[in-house]
N, C-alpha and C. Protein backbone atom coordinates (compact mmCIF):
# COMPACT_ATOMS: atom_id res chain seq x y z
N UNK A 1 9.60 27.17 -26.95
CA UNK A 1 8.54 26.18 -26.89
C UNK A 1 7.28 26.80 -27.50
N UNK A 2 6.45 26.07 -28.35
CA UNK A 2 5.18 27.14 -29.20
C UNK A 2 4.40 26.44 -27.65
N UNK A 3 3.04 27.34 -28.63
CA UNK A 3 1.65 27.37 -27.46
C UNK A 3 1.19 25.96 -27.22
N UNK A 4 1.00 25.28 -28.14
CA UNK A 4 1.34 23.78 -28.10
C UNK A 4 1.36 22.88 -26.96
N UNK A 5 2.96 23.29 -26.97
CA UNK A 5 3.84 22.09 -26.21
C UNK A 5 3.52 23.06 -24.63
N UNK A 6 3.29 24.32 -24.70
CA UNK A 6 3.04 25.05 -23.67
C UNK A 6 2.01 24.66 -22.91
N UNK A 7 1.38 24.24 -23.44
CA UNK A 7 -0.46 23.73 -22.77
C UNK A 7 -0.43 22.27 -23.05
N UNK A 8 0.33 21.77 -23.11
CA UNK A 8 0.49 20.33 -23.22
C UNK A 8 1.19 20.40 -21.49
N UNK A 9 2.38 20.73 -21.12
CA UNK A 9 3.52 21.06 -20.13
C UNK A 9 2.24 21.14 -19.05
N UNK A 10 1.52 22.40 -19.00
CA UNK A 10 0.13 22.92 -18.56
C UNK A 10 -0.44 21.73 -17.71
N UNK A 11 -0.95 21.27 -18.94
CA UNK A 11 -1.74 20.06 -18.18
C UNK A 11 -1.80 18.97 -18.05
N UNK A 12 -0.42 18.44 -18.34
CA UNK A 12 0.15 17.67 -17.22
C UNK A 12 0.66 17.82 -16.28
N UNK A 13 1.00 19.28 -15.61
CA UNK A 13 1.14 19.58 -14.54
C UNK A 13 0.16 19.83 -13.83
N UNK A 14 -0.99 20.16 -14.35
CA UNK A 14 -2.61 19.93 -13.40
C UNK A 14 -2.54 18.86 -13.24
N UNK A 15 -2.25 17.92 -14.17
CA UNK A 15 -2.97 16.18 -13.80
C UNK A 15 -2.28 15.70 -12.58
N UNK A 16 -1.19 16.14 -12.47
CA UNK A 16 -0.08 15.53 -11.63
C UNK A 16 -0.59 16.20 -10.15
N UNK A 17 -0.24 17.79 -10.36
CA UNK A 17 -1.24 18.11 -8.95
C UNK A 17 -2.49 17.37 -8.43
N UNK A 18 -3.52 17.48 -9.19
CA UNK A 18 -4.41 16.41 -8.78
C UNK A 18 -4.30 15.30 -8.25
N UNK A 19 -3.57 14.59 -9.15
CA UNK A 19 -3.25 13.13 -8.82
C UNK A 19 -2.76 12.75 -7.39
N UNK A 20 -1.10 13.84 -7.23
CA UNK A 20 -1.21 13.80 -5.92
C UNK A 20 -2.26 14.09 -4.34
N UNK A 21 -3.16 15.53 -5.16
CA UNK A 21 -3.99 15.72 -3.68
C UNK A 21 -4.83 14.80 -3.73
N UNK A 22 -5.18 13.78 -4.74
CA UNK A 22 -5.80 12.63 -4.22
C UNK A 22 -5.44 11.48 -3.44
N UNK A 23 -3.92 11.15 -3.85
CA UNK A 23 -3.64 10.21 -2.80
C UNK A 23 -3.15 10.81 -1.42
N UNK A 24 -3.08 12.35 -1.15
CA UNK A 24 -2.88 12.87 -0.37
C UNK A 24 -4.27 12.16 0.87
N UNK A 25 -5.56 13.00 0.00
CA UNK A 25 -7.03 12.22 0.42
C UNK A 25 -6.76 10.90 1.19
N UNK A 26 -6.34 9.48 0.12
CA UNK A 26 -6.79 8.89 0.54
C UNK A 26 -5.96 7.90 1.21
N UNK A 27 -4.95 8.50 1.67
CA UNK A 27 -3.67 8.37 3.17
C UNK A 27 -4.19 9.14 3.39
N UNK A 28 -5.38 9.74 4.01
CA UNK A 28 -5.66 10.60 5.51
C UNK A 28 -6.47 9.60 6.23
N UNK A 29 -6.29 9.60 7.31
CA UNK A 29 -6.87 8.67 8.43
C UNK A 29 -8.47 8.58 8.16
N UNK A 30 -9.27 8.02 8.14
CA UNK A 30 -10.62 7.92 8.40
C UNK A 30 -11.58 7.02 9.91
N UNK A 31 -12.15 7.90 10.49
CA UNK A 31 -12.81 7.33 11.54
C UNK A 31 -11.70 7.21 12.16
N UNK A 32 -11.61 5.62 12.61
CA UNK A 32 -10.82 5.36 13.66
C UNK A 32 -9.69 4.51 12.86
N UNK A 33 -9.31 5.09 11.55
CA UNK A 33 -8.58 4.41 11.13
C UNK A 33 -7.11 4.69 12.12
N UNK A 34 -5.78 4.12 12.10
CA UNK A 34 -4.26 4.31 12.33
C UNK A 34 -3.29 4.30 11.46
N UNK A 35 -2.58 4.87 11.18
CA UNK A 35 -1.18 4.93 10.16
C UNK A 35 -0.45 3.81 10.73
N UNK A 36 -0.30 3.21 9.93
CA UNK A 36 0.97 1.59 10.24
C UNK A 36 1.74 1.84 9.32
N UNK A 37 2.87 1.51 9.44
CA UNK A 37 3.86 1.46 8.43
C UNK A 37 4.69 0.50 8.61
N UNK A 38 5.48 0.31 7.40
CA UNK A 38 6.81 -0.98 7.46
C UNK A 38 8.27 0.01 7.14
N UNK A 39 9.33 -0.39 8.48
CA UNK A 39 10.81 0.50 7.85
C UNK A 39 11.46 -0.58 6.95
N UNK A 40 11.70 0.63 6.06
CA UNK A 40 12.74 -0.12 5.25
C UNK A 40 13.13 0.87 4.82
N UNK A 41 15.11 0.68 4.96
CA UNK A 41 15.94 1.98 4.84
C UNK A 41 15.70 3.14 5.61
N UNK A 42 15.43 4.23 4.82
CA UNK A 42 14.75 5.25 5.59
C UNK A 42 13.56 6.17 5.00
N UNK A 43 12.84 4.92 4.09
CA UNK A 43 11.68 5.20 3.49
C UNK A 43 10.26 4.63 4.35
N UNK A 44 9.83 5.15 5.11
CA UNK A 44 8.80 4.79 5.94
C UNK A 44 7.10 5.07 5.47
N UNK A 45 7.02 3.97 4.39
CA UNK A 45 5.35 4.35 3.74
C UNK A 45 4.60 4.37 4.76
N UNK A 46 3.69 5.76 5.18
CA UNK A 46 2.12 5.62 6.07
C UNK A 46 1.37 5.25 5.66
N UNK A 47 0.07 4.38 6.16
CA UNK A 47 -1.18 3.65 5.32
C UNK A 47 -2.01 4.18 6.66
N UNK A 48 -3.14 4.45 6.02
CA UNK A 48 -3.93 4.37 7.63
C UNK A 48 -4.78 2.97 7.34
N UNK A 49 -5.53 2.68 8.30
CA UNK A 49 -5.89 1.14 8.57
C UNK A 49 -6.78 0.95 9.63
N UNK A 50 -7.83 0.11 9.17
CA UNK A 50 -8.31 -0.38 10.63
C UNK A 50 -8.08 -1.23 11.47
N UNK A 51 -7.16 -1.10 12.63
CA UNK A 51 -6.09 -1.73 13.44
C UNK A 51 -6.95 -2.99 14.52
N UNK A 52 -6.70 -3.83 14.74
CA UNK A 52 -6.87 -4.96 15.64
C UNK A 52 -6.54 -4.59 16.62
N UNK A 53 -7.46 -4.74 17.69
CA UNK A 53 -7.44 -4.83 19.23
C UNK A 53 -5.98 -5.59 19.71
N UNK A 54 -5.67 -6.33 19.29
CA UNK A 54 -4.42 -7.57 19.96
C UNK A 54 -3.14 -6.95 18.72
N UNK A 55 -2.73 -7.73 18.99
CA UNK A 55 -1.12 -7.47 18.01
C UNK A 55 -0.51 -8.74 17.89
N UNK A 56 0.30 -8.65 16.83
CA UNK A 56 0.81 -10.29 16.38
C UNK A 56 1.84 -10.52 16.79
N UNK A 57 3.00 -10.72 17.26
CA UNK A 57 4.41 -10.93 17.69
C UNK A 57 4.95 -9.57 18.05
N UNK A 58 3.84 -8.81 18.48
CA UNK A 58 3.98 -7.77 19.12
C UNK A 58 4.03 -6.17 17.56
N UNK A 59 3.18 -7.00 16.69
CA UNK A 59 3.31 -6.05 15.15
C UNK A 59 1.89 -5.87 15.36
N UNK A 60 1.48 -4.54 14.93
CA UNK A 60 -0.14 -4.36 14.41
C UNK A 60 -0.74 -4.99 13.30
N UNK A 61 -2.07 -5.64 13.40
CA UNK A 61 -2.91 -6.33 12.21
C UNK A 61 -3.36 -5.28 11.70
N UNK A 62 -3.23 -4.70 10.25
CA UNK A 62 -4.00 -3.58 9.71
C UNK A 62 -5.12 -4.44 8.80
N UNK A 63 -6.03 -3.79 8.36
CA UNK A 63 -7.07 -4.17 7.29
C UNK A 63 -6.94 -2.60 6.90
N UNK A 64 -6.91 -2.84 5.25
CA UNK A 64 -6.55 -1.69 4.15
C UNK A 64 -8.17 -1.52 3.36
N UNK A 65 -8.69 -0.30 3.59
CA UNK A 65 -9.69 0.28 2.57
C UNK A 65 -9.03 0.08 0.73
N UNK A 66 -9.77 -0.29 0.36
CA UNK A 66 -9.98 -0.49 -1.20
C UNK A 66 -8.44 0.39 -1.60
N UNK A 67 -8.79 1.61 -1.70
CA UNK A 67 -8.06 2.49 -2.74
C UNK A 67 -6.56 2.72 -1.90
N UNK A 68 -7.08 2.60 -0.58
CA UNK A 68 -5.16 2.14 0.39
C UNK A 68 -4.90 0.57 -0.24
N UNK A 69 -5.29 -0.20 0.02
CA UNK A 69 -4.57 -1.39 -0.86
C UNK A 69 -4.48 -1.30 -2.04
N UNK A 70 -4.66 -0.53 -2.86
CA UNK A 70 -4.03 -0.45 -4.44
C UNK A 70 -2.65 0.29 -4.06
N UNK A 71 -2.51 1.30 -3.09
CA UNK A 71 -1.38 2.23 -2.86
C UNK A 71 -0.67 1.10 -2.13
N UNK A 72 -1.09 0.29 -1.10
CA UNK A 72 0.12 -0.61 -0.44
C UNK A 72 0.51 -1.82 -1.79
N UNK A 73 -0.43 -2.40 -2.50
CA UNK A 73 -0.13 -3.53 -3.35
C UNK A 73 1.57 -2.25 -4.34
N UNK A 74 0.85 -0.76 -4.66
CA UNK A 74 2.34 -0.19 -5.66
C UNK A 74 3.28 -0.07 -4.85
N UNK A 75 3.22 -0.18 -3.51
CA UNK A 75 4.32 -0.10 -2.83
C UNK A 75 5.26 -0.92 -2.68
N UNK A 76 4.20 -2.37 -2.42
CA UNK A 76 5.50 -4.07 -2.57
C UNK A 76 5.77 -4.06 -3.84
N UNK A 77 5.38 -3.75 -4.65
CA UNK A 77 5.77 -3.69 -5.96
C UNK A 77 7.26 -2.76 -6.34
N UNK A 78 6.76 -1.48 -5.91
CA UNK A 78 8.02 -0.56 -5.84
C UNK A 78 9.23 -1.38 -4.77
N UNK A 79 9.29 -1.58 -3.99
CA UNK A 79 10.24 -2.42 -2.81
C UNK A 79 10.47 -3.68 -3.34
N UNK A 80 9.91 -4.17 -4.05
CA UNK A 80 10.29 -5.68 -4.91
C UNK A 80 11.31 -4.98 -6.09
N UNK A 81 11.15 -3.97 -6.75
CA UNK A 81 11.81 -3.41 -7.72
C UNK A 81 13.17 -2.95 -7.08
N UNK A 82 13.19 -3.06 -6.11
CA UNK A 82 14.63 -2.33 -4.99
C UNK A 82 15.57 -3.13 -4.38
N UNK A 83 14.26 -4.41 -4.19
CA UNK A 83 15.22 -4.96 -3.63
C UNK A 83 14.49 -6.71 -3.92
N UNK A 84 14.75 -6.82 -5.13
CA UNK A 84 14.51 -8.30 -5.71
C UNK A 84 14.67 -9.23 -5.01
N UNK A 85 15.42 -9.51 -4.16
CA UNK A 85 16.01 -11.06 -3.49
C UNK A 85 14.92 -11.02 -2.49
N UNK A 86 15.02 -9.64 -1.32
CA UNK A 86 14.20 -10.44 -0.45
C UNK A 86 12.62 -9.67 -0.16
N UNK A 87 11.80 -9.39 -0.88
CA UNK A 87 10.80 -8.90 -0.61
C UNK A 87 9.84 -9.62 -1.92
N UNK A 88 8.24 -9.42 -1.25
CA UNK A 88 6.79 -10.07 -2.01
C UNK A 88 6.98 -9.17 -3.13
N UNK A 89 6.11 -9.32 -4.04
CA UNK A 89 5.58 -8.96 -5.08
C UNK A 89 4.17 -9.10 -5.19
N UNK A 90 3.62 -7.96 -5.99
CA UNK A 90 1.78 -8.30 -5.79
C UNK A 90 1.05 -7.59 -6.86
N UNK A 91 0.04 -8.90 -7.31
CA UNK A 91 -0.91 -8.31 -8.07
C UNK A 91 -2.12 -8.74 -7.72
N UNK A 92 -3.19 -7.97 -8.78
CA UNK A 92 -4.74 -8.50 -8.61
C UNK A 92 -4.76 -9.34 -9.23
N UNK A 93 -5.84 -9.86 -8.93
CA UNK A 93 -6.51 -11.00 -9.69
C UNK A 93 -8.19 -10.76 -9.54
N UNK A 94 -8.54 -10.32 -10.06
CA UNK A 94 -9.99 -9.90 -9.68
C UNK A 94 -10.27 -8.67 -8.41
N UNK A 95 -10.74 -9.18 -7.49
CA UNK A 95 -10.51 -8.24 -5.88
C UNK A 95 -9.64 -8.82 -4.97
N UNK A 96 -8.97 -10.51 -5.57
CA UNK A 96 -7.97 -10.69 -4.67
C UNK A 96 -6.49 -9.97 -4.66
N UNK A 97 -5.61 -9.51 -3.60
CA UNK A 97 -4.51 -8.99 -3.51
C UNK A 97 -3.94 -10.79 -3.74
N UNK A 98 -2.67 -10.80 -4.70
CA UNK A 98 -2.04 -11.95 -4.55
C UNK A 98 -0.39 -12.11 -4.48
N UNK A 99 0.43 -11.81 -3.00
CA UNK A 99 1.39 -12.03 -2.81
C UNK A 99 2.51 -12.56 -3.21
N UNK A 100 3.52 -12.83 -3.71
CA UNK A 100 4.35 -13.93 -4.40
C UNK A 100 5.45 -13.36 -3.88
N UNK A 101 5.90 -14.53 -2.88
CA UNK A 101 6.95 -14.26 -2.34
C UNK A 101 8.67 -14.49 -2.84
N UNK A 102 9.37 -13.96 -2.84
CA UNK A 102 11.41 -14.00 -3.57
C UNK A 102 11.50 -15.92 -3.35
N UNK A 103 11.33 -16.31 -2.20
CA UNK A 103 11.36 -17.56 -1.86
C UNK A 103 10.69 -18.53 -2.59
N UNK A 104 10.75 -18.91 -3.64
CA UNK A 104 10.28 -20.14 -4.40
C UNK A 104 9.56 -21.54 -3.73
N UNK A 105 9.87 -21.54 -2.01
CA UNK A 105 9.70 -22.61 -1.26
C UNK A 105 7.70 -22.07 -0.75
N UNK A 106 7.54 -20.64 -0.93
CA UNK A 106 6.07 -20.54 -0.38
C UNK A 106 5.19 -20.52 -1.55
N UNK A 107 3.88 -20.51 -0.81
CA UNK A 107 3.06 -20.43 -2.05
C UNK A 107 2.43 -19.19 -1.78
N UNK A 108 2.29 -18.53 -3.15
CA UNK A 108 1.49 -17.31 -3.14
C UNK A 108 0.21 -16.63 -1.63
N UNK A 109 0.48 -16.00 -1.69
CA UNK A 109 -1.05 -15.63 -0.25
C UNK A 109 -2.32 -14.46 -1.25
N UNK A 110 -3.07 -15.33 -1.05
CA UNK A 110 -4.05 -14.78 -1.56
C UNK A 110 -5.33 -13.86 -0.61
N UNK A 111 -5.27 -12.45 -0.70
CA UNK A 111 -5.98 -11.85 -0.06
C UNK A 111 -7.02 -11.08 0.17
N UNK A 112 -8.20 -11.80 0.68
CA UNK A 112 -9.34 -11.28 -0.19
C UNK A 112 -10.15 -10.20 0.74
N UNK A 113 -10.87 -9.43 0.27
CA UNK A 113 -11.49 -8.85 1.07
C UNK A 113 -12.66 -9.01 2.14
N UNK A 114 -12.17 -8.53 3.15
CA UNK A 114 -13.21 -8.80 4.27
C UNK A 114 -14.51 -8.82 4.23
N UNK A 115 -15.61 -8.50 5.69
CA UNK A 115 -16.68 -8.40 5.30
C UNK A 115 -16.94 -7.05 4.52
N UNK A 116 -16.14 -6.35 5.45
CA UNK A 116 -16.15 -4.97 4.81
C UNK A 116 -15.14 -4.01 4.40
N UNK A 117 -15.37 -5.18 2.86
CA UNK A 117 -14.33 -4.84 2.18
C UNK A 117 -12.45 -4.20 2.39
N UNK A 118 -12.18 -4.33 3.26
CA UNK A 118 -10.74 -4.19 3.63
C UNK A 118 -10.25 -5.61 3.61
N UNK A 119 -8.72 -4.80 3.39
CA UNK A 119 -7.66 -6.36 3.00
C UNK A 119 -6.92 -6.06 3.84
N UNK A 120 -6.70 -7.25 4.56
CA UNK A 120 -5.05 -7.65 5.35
C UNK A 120 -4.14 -7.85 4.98
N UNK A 121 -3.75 -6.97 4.28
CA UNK A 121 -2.62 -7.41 3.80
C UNK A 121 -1.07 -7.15 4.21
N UNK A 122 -0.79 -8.51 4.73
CA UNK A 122 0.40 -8.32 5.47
C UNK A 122 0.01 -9.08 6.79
N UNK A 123 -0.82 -8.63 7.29
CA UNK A 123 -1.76 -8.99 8.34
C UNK A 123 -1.49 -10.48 9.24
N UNK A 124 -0.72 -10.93 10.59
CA UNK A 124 -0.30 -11.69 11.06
C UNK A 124 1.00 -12.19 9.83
N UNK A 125 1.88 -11.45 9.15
CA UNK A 125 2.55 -11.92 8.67
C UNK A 125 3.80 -10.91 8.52
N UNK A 126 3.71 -9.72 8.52
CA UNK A 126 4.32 -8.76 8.63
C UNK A 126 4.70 -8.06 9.48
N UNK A 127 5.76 -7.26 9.81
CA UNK A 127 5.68 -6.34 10.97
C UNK A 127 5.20 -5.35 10.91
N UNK A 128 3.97 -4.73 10.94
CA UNK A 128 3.64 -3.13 10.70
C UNK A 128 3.47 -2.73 12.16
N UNK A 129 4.40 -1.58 12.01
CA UNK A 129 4.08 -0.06 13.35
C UNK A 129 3.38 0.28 13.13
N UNK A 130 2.98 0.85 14.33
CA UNK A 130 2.43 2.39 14.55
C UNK A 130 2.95 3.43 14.47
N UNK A 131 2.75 4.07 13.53
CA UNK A 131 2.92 6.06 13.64
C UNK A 131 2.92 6.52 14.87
N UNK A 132 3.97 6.81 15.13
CA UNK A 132 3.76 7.76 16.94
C UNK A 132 3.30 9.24 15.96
């Protein structure tokens, strides 16, 4: 391999380190945020979140900080890619998160950000745990 392709290899392996200790960052809990997650298989994504006092059918309401809902929106995305038939799909549309569900019978859920700025997404509609 010349010096080149050597320092090319280089630093994209910095970028990549980086890249990860950032989303490392920003999946770490903040304040009084909680890790919720959804099982599926035996891939269990953590989000931390600012959790609702009550619970929905006995599931936690999360609200997602900005740069966690870009990581949960690649996640239904990745899980829509896995498993096409029965899971959402999601993109932006400005600052709205916009849902589109396998089922042709719903209509999109459009999810906008709170007062302060966090999205529900999923939120009375999903089952998200708690992280023990």
């Amino acid at each position: 391999m010349n010096a080149s392709k050597k320092s090319s290899h280089r630093t994209a392996r910095k970028q990549d380190r980086a890249a990860a200790a950032a989303r490392r960052e920003i999946l770490r809990p903040r304040g009084t945020e909680e890790l919720v997650t959804i099982s599926i298989d035996d891939w269990n994504p953590q989000f931390p979140a600012l959790v609702a006092d009550e619970l929905w059918n006995g599931a936690a309401i999360p609200r997602f900080r900005l740069e966690v809902a870009e990581l949960v929106v690649d996640w239904i995305n990745d899980t829509h890619a896995k498993y096409p038939d029965g899971s959402a799909r999601a993109h932006w549309d400005g600052d709205t998160v916009v849902l589109t569900h396998s089922d042709p019978g719903y209509d999109p859920d459009r999810v906008e950000p709170d007062d302060e700025g966090r999205y529900g997404i999923g939120a009375r509609a999903w089952v998200w745990e708690f992280v023990s």
